[in-house]
C-alpha atoms as a PDB file:
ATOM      1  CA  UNK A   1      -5.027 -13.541  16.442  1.00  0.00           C
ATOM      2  CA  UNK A   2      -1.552 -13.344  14.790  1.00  0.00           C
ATOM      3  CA  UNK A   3       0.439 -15.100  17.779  1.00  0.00           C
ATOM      4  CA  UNK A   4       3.737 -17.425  16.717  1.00  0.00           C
ATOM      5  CA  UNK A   5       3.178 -15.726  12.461  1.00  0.00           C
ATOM      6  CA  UNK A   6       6.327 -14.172  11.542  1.00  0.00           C
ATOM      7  CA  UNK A   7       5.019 -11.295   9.558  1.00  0.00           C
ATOM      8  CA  UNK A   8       7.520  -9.235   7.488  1.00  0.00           C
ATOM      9  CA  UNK A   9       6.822  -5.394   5.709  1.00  0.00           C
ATOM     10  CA  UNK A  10       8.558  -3.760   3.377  1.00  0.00           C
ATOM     11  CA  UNK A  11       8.928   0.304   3.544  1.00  0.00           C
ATOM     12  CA  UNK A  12       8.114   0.163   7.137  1.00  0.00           C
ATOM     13  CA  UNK A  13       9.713   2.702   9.062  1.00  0.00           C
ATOM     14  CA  UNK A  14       6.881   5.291   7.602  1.00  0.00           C
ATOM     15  CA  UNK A  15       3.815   5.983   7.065  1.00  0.00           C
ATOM     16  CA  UNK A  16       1.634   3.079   6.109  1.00  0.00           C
ATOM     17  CA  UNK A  17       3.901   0.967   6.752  1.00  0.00           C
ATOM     18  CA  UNK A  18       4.891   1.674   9.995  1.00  0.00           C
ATOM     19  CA  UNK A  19       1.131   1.793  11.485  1.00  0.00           C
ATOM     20  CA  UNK A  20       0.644  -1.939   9.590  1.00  0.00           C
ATOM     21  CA  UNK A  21       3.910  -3.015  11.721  1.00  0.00           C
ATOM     22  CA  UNK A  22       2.697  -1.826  14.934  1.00  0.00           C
ATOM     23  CA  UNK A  23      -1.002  -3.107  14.553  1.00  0.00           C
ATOM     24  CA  UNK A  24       0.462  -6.788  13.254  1.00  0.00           C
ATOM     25  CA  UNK A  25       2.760  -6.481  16.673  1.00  0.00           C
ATOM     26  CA  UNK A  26      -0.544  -5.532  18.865  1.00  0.00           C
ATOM     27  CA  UNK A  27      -2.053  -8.853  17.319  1.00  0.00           C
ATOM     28  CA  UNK A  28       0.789 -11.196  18.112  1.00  0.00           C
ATOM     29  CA  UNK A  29       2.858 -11.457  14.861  1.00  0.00           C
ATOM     30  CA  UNK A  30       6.335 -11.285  15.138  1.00  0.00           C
ATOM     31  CA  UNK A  31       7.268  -8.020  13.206  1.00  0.00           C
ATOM     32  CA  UNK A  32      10.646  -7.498  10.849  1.00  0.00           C
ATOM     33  CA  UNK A  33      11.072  -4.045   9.223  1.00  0.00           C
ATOM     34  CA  UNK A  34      12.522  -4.128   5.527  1.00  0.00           C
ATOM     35  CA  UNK A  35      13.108  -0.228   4.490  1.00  0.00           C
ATOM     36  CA  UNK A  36      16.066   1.753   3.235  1.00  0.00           C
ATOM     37  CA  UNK A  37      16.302   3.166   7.112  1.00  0.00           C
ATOM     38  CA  UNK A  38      18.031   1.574   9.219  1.00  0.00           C
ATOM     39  CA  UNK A  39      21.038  -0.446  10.832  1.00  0.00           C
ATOM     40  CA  UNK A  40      19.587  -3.188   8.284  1.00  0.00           C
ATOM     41  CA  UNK A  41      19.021  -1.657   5.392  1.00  0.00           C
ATOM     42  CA  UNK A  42      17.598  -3.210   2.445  1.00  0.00           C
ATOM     43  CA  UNK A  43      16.546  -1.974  -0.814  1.00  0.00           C
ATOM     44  CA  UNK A  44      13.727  -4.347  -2.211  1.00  0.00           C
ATOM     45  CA  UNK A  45      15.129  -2.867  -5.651  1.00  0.00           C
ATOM     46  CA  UNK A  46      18.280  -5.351  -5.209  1.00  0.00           C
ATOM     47  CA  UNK A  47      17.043  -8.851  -5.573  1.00  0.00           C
ATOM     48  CA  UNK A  48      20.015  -9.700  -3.729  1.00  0.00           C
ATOM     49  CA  UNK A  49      19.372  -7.553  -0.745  1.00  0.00           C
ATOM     50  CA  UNK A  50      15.854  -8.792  -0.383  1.00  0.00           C
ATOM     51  CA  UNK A  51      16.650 -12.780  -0.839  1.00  0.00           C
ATOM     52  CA  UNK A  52      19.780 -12.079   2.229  1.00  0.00           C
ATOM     53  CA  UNK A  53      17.306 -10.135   4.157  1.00  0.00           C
ATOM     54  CA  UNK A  54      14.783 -12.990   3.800  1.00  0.00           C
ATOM     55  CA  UNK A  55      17.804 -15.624   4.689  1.00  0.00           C
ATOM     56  CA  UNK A  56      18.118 -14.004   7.739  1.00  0.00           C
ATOM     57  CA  UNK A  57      14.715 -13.430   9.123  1.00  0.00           C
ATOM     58  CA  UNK A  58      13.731 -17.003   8.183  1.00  0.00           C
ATOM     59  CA  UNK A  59       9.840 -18.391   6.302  1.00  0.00           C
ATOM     60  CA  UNK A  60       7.733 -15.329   6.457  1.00  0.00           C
ATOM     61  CA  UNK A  61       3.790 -16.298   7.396  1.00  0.00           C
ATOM     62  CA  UNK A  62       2.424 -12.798   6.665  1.00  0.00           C
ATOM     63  CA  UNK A  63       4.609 -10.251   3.785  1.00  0.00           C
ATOM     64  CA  UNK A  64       3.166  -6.463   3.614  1.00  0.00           C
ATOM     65  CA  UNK A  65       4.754  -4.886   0.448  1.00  0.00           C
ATOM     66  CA  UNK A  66       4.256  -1.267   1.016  1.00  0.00           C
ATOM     67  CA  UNK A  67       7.542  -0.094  -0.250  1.00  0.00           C
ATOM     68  CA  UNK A  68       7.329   3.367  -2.414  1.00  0.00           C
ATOM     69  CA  UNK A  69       7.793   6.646  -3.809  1.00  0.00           C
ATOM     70  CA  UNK A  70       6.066   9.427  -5.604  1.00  0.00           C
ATOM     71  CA  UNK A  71       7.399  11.843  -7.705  1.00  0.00           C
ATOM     72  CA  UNK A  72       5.563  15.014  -9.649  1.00  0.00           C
ATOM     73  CA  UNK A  73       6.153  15.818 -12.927  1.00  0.00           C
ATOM     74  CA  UNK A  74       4.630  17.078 -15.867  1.00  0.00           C
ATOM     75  CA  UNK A  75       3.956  14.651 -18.147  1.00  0.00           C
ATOM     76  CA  UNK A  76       5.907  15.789 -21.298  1.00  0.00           C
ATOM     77  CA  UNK A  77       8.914  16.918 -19.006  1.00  0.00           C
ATOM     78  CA  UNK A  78       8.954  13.840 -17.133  1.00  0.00           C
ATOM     79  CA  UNK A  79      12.713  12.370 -17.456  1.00  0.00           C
ATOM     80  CA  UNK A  80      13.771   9.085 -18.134  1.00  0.00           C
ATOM     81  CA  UNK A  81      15.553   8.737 -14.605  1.00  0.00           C
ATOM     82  CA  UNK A  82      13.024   9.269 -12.245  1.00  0.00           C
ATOM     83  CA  UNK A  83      10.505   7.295 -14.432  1.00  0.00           C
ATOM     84  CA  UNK A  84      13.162   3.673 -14.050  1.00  0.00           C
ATOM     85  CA  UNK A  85      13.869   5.106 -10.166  1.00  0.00           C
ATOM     86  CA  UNK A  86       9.609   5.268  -9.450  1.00  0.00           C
ATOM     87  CA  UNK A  87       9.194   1.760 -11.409  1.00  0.00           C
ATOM     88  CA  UNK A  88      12.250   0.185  -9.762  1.00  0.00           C
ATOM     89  CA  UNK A  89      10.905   0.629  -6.448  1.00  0.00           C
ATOM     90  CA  UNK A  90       7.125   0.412  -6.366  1.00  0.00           C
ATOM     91  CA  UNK A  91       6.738  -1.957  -9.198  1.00  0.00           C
ATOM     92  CA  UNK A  92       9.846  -4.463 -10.043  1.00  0.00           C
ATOM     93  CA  UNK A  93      10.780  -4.098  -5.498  1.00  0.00           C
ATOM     94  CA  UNK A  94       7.159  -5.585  -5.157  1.00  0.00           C
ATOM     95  CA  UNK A  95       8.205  -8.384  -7.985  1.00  0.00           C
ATOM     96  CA  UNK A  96      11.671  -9.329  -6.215  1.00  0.00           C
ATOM     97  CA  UNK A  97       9.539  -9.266  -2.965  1.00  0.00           C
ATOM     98  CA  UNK A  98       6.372 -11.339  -3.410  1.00  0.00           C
ATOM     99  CA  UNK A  99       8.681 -13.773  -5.513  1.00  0.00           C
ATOM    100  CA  UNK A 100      11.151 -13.873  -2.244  1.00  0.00           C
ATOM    101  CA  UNK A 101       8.702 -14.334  -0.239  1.00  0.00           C
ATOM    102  CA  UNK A 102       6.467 -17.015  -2.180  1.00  0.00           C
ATOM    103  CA  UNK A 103       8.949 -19.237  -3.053  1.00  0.00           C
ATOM    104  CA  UNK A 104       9.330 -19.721   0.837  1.00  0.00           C
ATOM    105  CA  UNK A 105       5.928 -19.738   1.720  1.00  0.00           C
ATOM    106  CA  UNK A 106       5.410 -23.117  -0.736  1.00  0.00           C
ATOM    107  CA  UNK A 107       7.474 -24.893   1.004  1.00  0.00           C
ATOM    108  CA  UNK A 108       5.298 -23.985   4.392  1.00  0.00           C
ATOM    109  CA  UNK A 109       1.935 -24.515   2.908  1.00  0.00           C
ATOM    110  CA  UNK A 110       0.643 -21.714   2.467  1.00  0.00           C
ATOM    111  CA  UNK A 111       1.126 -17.651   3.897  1.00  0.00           C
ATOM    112  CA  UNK A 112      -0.526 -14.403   2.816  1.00  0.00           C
ATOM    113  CA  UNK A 113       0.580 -11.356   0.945  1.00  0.00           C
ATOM    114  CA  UNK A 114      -0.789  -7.945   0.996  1.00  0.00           C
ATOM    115  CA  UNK A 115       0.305  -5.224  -1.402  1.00  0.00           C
ATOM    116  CA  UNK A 116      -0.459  -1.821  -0.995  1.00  0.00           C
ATOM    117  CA  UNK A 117      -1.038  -0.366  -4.627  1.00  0.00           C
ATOM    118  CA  UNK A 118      -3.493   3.122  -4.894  1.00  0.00           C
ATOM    119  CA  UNK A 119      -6.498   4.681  -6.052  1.00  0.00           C
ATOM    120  CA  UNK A 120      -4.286   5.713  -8.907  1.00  0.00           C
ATOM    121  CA  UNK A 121      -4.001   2.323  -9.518  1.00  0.00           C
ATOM    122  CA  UNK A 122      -7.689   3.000 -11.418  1.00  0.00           C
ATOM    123  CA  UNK A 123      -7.194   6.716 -12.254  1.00  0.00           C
ATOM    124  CA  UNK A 124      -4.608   9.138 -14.219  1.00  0.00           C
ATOM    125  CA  UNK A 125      -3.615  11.767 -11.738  1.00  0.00           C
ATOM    126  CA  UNK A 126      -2.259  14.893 -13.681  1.00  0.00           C
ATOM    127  CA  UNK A 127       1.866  15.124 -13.051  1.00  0.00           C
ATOM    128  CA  UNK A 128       2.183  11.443 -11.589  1.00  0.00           C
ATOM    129  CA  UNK A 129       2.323   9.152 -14.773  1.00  0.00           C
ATOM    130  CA  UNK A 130       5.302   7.063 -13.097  1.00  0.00           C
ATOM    131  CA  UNK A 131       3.292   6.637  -9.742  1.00  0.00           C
ATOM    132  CA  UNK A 132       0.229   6.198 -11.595  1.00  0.00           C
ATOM    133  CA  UNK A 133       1.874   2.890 -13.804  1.00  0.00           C
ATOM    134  CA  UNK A 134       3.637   2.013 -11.554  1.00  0.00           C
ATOM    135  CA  UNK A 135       0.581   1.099  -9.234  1.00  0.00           C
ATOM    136  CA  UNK A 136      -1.552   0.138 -12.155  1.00  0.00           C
ATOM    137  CA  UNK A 137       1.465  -2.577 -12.783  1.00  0.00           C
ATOM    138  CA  UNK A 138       1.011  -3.813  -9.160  1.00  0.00           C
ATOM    139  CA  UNK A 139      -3.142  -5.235  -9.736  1.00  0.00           C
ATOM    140  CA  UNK A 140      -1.936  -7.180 -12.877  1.00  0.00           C
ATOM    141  CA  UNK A 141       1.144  -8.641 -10.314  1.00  0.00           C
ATOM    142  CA  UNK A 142      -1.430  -9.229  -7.238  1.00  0.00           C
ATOM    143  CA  UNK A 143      -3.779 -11.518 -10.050  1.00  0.00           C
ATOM    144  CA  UNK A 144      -1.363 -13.319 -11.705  1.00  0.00           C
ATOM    145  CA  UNK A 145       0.598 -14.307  -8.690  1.00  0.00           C
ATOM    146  CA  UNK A 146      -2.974 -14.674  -6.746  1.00  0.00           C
ATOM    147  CA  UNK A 147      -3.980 -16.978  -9.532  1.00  0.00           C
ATOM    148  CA  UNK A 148      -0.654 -18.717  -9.472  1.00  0.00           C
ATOM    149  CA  UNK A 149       0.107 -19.268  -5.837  1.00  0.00           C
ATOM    150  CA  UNK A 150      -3.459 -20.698  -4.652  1.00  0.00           C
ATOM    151  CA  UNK A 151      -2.779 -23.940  -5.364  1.00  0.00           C
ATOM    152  CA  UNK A 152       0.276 -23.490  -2.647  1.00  0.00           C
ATOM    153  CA  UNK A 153      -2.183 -22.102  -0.207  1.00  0.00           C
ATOM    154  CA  UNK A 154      -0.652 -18.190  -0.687  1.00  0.00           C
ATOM    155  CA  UNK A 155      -3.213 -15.684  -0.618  1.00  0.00           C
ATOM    156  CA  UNK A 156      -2.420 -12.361  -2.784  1.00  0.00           C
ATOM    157  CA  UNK A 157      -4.488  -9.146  -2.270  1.00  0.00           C
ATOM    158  CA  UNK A 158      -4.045  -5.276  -2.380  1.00  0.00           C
ATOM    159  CA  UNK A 159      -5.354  -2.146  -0.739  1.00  0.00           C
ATOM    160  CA  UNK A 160      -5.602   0.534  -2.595  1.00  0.00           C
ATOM    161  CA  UNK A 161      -5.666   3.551  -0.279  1.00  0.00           C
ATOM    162  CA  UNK A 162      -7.228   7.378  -1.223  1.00  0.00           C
ATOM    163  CA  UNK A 163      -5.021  10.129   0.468  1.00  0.00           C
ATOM    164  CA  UNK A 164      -3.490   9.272   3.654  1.00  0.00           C
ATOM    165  CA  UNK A 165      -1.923  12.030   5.725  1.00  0.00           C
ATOM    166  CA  UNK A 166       1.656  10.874   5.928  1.00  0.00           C
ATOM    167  CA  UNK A 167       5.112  11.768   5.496  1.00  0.00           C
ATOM    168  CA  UNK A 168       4.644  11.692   1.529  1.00  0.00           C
ATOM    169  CA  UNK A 169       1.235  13.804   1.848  1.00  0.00           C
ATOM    170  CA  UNK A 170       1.806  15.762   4.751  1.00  0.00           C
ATOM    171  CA  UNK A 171       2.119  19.043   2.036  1.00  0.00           C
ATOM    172  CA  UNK A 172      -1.659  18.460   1.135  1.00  0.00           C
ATOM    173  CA  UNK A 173      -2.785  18.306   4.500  1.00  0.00           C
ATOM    174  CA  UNK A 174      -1.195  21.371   5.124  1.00  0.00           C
ATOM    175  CA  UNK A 175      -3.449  23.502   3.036  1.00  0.00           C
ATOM    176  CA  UNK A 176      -7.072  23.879   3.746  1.00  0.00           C
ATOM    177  CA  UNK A 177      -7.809  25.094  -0.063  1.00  0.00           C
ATOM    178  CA  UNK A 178      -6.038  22.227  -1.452  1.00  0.00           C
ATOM    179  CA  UNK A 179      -8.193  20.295   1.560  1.00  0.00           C
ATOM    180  CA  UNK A 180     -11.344  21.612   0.444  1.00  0.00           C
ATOM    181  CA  UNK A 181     -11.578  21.134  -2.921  1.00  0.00           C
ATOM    182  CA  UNK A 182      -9.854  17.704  -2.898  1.00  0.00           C
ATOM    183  CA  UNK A 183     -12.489  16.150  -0.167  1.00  0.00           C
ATOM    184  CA  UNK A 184     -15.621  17.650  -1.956  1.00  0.00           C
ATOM    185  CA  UNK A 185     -15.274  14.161  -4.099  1.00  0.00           C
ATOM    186  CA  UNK A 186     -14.710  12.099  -0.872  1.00  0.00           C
ATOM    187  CA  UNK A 187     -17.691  10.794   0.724  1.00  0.00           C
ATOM    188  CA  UNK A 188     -16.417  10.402   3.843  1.00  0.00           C
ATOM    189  CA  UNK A 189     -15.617  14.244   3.737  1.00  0.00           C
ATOM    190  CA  UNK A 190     -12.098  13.910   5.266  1.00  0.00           C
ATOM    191  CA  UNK A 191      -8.618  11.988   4.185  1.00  0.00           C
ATOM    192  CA  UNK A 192      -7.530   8.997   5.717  1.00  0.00           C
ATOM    193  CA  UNK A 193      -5.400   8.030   8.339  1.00  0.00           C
ATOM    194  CA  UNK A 194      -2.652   5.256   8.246  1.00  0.00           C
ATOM    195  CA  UNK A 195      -4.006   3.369  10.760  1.00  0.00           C
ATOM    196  CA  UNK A 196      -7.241   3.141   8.696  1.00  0.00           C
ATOM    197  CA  UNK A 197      -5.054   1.455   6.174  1.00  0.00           C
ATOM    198  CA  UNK A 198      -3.530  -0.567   8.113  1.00  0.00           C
ATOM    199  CA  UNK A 199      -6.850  -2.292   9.747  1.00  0.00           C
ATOM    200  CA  UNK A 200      -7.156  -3.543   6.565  1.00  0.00           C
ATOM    201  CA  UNK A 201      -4.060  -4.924   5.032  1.00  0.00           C
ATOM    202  CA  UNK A 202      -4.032  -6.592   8.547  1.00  0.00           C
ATOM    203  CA  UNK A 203      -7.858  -7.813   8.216  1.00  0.00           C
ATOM    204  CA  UNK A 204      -6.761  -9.609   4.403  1.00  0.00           C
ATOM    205  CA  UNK A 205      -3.439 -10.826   6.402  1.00  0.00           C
ATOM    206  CA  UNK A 206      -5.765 -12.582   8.454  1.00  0.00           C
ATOM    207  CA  UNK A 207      -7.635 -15.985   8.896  1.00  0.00           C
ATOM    208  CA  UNK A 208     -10.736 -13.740   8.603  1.00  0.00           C
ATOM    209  CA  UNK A 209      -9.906 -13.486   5.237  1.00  0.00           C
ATOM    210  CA  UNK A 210      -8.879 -17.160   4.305  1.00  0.00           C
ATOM    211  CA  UNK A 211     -11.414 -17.354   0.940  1.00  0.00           C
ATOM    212  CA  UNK A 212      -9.858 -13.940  -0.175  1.00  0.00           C
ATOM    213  CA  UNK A 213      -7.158 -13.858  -2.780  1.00  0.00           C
ATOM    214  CA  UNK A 214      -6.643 -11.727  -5.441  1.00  0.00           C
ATOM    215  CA  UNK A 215      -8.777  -9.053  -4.642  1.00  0.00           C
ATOM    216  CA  UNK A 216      -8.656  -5.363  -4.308  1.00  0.00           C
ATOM    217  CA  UNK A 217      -9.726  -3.532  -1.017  1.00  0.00           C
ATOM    218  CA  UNK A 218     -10.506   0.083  -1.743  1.00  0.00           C
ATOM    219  CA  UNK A 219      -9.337   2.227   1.558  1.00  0.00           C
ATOM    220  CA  UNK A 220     -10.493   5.462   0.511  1.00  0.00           C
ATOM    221  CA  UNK A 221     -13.289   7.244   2.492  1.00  0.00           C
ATOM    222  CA  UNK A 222     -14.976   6.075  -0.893  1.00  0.00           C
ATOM    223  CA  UNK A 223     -13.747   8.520  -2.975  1.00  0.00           C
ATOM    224  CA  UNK A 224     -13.788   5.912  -6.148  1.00  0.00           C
ATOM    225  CA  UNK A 225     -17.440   5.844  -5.581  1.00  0.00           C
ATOM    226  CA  UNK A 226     -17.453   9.690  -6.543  1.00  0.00           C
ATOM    227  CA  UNK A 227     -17.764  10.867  -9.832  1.00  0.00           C
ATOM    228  CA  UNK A 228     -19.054  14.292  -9.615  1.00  0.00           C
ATOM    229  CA  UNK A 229     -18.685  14.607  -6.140  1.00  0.00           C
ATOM    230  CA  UNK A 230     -20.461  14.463  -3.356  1.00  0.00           C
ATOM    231  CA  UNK A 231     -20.311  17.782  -1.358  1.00  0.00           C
ATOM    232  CA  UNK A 232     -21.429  21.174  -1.806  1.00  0.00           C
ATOM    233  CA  UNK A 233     -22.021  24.708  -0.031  1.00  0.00           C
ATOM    234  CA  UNK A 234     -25.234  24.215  -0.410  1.00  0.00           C
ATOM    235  CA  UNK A 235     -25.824  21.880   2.225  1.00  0.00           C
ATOM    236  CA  UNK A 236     -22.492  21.239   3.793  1.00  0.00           C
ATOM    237  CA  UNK A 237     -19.630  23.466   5.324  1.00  0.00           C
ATOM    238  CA  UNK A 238     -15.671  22.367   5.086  1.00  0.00           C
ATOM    239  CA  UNK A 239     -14.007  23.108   8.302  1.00  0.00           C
ATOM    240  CA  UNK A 240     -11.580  21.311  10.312  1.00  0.00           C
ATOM    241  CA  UNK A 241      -9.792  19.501   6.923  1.00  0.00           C
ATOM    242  CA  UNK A 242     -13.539  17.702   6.854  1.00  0.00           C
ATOM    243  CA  UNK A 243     -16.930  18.296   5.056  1.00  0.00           C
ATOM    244  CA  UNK A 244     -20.044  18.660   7.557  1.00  0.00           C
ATOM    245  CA  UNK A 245     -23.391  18.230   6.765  1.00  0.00           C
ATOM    246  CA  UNK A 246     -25.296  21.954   8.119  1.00  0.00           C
END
């Protein structure tokens, strides 16, 4: 599916990340980690260490930008620092990196790019107003480079994933109460998985999705589908870190 594509992700020693590398592998692609961890480390807030990390892996077909952090703080507490430290990484490390990466890709004709942004790219989750701009910042990037790139054959999209259980979220995960009332606004009943994630940054990565640029793939058990939520004692039972129908 992916045989002889050199396919590079950023923040991929975790998480995310991490599953997208090892599903790309499975489908051929020749894989090259770009995280912080590492004998290779590169920080995709350094424009510098992302265009000599590029150098050296050669014209990326396929770029996952998955790099990130989140933070919590209240909103009227939150400090200067970790504000520029969230923004660096998630939103101006995506910039350096789809800008790296595209201005190789023209010369090759073409190459896709898949950014992973949030649900709170849409919402304002309490204590996360970094994360939450942040993400916002990183639809307005996936359009205007979408819109600009097309005409050199680069396809620009984003998945915007609910709660995953990993490293980041393991804390939630952890507490069934937390679980509970979190889920009752999921459809799906349950969180996600990164492997669910990365099925589909892999799917817009893809030939399968060669008239598909600048679009938005929720990954999120539908949870943005949910206003008022969808469960309730009444007819369902939470048990397992899922909702169950009686």
């Amino acid at each position: 599916m992916l045989s002889g594509k050199l396919a590079v992700v950023t923040g991929g020693a975790n998480g995310i990340g991490a599953a997208t590398a090892k599903l790309l592998a499975s489908k051929g692609a020749r894989v090259v980690v770009f995280d912080r961890e590492g004998p290779d480390a590169v920080d995709v807030t350094d424009r510098a260490s992302v265009d000599d990390a590029f150098e050296r892996v050669g014209h990326p077909d396929i770029v996952m930008v998955n790099a990130g952090v989140a933070e919590e703080e209240e909103f009227l507490e939150h400090s200067e620092e970790r504000w520029e430290r969230i923004l660096a990484i998630n939103l101006t490390g995506a910039f350096h990196t789809v800008q790296a990466a595209a201005r190789r890709m023209k010369g090759r004709g073409g190459g896709a790019i898949v950014i992973t942004a949030s649900t709170n790219s849409f919402d304002g989750e309490a204590r996360l107003a970094a994360y939450n701009a942040s993400k916002a910042g990183l639809l307005g990037l996936v359009r205007t480079a979408a819109n600009e790139l097309g005409p050199y054959g680069i396809r620009v999209n984003a998945v915007c994933p609910g709660l995953i259980r990993t490293r980041l979220t393991e804390r939630h995960f952890s507490s069934p109460e937390v679980l509970r009332d979190y889920f009752r606004h999921i459809p799906l009943g349950r969180g996600g998985m990164p492997e669910e994630v990365a099925q589909a940054c892999v799917f817009l990565a893809s030939e399968q999705a060669s008239y598909i640029t600048g679009a938005t793939l929720f990954v999120d058990g539908g949870q943005m589908a949910s206003k008022f939520g969808t469960w309730s004692e009444e007819t369902a039972e939470f048990s397992e870190g899922k909702w169950r129908l009686r």
